[in-house]
C-alpha atoms as a PDB file:
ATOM      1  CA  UNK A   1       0.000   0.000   0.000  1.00  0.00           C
ATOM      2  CA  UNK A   2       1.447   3.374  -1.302  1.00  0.00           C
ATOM      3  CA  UNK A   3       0.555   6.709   0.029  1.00  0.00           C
ATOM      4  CA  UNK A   4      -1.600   9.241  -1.313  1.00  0.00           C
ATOM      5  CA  UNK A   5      -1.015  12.787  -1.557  1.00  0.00           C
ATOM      6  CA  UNK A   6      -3.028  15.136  -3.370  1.00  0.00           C
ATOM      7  CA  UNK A   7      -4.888  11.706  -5.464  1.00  0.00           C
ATOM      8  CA  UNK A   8      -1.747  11.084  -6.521  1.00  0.00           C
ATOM      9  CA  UNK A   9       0.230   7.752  -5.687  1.00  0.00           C
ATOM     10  CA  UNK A  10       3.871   8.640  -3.765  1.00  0.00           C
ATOM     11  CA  UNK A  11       6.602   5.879  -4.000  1.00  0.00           C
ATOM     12  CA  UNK A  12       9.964   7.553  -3.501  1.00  0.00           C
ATOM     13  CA  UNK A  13      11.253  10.537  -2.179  1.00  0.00           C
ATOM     14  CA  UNK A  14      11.484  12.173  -6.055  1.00  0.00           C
ATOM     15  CA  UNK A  15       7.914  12.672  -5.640  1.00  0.00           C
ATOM     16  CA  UNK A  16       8.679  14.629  -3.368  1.00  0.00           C
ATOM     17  CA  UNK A  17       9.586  18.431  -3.359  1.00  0.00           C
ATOM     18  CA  UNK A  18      13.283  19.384  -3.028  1.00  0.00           C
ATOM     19  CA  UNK A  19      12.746  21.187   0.121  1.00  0.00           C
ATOM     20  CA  UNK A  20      10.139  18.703   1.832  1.00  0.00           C
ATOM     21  CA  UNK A  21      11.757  17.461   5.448  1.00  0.00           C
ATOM     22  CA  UNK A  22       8.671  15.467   6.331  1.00  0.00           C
ATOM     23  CA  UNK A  23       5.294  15.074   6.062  1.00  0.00           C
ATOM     24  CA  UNK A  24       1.760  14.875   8.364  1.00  0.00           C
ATOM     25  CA  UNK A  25      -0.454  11.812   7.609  1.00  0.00           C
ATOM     26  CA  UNK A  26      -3.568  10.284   8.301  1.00  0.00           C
ATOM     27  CA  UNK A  27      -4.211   6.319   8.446  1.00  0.00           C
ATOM     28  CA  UNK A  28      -7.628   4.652   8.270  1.00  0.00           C
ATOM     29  CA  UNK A  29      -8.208   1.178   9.113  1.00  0.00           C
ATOM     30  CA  UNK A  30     -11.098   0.575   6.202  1.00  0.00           C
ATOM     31  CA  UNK A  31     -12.609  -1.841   8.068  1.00  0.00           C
ATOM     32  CA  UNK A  32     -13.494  -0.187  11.152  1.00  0.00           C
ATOM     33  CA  UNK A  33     -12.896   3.387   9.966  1.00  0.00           C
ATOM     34  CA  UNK A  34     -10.687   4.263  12.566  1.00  0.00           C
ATOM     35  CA  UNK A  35      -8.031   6.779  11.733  1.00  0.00           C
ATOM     36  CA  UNK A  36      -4.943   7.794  13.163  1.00  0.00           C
ATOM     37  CA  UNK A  37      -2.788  11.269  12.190  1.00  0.00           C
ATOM     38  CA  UNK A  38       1.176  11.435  13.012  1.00  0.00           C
ATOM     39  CA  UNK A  39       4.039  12.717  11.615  1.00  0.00           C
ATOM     40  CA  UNK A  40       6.773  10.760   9.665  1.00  0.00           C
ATOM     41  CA  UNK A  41      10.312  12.407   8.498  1.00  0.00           C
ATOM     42  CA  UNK A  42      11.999  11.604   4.893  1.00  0.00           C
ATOM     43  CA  UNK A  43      15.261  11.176   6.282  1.00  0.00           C
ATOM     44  CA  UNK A  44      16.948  11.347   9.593  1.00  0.00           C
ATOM     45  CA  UNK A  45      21.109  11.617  10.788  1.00  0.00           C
ATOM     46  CA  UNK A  46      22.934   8.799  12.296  1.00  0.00           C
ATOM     47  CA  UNK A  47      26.080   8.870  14.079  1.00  0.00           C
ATOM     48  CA  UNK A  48      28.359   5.923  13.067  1.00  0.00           C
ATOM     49  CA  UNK A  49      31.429   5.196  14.033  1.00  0.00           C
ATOM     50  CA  UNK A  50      34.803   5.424  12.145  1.00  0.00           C
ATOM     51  CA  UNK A  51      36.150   2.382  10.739  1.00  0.00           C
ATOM     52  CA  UNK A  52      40.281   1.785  10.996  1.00  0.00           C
ATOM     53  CA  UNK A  53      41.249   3.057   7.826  1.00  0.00           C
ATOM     54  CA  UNK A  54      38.916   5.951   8.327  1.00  0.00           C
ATOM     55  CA  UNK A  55      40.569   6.714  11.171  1.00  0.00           C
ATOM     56  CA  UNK A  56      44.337   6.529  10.251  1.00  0.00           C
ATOM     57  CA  UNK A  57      43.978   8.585   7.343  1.00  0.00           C
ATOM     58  CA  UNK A  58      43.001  11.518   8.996  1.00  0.00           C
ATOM     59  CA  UNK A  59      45.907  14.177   9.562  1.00  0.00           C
ATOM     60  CA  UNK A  60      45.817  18.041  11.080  1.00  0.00           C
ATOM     61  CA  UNK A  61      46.594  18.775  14.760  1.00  0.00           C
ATOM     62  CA  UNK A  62      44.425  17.810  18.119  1.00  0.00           C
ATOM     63  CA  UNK A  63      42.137  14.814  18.619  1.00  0.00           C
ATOM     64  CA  UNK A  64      40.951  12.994  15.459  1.00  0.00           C
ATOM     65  CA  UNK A  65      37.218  12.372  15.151  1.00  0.00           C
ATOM     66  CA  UNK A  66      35.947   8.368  15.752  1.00  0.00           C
ATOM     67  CA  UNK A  67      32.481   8.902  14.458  1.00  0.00           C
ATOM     68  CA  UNK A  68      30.567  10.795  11.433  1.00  0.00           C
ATOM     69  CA  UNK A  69      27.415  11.454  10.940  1.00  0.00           C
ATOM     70  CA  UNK A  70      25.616   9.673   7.933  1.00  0.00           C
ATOM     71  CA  UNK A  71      22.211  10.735   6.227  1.00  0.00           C
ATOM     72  CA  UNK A  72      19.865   7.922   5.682  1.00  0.00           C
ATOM     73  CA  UNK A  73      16.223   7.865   4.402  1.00  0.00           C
ATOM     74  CA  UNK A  74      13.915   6.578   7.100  1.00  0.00           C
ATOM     75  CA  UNK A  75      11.222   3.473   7.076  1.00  0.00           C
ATOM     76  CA  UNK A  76       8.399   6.391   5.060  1.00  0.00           C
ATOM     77  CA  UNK A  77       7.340   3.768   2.756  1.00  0.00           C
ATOM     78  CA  UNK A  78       6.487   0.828   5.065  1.00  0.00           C
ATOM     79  CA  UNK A  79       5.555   3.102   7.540  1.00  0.00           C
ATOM     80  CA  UNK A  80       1.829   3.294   9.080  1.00  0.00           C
ATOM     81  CA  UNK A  81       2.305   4.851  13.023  1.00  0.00           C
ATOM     82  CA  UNK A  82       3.432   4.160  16.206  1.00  0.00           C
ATOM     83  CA  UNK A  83       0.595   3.259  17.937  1.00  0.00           C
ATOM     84  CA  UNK A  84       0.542  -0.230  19.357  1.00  0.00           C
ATOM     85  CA  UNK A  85      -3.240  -1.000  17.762  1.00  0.00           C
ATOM     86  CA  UNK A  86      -1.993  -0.514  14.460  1.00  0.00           C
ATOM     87  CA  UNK A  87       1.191  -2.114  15.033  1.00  0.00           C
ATOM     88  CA  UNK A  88      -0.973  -5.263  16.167  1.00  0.00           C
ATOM     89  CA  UNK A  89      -3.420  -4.977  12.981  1.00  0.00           C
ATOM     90  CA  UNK A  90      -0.052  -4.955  11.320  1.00  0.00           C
ATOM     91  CA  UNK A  91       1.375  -7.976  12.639  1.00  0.00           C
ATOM     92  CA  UNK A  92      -1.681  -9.712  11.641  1.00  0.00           C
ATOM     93  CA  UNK A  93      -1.162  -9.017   8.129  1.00  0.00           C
ATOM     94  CA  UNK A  94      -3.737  -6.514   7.482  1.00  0.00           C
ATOM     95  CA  UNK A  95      -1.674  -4.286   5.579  1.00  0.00           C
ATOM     96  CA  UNK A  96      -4.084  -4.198   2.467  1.00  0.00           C
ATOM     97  CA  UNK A  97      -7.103  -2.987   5.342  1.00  0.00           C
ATOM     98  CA  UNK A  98      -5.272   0.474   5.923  1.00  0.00           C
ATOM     99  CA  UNK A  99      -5.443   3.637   3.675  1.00  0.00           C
ATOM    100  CA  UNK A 100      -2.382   5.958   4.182  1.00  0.00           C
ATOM    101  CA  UNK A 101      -2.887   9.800   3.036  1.00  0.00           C
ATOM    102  CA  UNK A 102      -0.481  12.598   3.252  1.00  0.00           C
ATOM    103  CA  UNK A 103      -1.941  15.506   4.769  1.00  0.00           C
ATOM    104  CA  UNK A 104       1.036  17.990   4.689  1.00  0.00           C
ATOM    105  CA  UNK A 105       4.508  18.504   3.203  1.00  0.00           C
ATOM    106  CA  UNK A 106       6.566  20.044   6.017  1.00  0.00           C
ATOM    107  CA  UNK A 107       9.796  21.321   5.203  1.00  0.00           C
ATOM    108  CA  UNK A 108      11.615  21.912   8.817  1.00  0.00           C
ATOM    109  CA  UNK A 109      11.439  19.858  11.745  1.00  0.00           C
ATOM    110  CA  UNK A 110       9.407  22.518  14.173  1.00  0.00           C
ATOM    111  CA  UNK A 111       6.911  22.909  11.642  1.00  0.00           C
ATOM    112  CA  UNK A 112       6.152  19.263  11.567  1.00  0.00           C
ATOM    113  CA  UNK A 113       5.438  19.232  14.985  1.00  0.00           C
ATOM    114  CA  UNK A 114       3.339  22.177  14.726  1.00  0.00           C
ATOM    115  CA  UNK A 115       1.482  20.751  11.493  1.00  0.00           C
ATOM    116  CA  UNK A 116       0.704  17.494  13.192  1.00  0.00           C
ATOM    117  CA  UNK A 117      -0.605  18.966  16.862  1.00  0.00           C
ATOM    118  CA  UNK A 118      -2.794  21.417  14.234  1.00  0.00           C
ATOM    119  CA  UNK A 119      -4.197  18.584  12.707  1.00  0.00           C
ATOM    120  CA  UNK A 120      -4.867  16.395  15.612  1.00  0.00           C
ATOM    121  CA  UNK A 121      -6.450  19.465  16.984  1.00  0.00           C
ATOM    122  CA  UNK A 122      -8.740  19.978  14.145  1.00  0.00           C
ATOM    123  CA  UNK A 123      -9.984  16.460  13.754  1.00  0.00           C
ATOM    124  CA  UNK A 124     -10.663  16.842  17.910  1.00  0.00           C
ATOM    125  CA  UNK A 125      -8.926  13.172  17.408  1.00  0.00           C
ATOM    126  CA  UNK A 126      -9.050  12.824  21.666  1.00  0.00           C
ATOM    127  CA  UNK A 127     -12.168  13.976  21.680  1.00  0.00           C
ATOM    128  CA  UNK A 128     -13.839  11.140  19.432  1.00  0.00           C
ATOM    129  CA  UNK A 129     -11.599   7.980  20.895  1.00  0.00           C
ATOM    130  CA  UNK A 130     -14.383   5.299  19.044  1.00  0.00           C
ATOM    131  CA  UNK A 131     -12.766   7.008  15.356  1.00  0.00           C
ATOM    132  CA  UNK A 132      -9.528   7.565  16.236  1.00  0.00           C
ATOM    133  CA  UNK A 133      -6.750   5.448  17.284  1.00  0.00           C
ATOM    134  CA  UNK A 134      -4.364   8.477  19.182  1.00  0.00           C
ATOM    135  CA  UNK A 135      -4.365   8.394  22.402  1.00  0.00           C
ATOM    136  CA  UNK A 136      -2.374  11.488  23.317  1.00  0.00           C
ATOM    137  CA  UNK A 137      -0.717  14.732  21.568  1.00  0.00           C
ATOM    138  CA  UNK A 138       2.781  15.724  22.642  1.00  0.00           C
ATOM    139  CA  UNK A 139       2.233  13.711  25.801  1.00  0.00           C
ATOM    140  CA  UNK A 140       0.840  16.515  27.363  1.00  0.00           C
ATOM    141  CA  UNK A 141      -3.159  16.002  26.213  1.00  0.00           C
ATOM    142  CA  UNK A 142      -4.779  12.533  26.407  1.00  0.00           C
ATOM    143  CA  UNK A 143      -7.778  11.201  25.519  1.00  0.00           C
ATOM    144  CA  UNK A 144      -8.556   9.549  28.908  1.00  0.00           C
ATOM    145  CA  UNK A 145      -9.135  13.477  30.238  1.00  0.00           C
ATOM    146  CA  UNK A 146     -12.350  13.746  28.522  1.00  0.00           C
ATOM    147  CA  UNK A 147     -14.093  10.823  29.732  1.00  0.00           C
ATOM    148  CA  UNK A 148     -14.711  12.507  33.472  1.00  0.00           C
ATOM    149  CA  UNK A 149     -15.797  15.805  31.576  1.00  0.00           C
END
């Protein structure tokens, strides 16, 4: 299952525009119509360490570096959320049952967050827990609160 963004079907990151960091989506669970709205990066930075040779062909004064850091794209494609009810439809190889939509194209990392706390906001997603499968936004908000309102 590919994502959708504006009708159109996204399978790599030359879909994408040059400046896009990440994106907000939404996932639906077909069957039950549940939905769930996170955020998901392109790529992230990963500190590796230095092999041998690496290392011994580095010159100039001081202390010489043991680790760079290495761009990589992230898990996007395969990727449906975090949350541990998806990640158990998942495991039962419902895959095909999910819809995944891109909401936003976000291109810095505090704008992501912002975008997808907007979103959940708008959808009132912990306000309606029977259609949606977040539970919390930012850890600071959860849907538990509004059941003793």
């Amino acid at each position: 299952m590919n994502w959708l963004y504006n009708e159109s079907t996204i399978e790599n990151t030359s879909q994408f525009p040059e400046d896009t960091y990440g994106f907000v989506y939404k996932v639906t669970h077909t069957p039950t119509g549940k939905s769930y709205i996170g955020k998901k990066v392109l790529y992230f930075n990963k500190k590796t360490k230095l092999g041998k040779k690496e290392i011994a062909i580095q010159t100039g004064p001081g202390r010489k570096p043991t680790t760079k850091i290495v761009t990589k794209e992230s898990d996007w494609r395969t990727y449906y959320g975090s949350e541990p009810e998806i990640k158990k439809l998942l495991s039962e190889d419902k895959h095909n049952e999910f819809e995944r939509v891109i909401l936003k194209l976000v291109g810095n990392k505090k704008l992501l967050t912002y975008f997808e706390v907007k979103y959940q906001f708008m959808y009132e997603v912990l306000e309606h827990p029977n259609e949606w499968f977040n539970h919390n936004i930012l850890g600071k908000f959860f849907s538990k609160d509004f059941l003793s309102s």
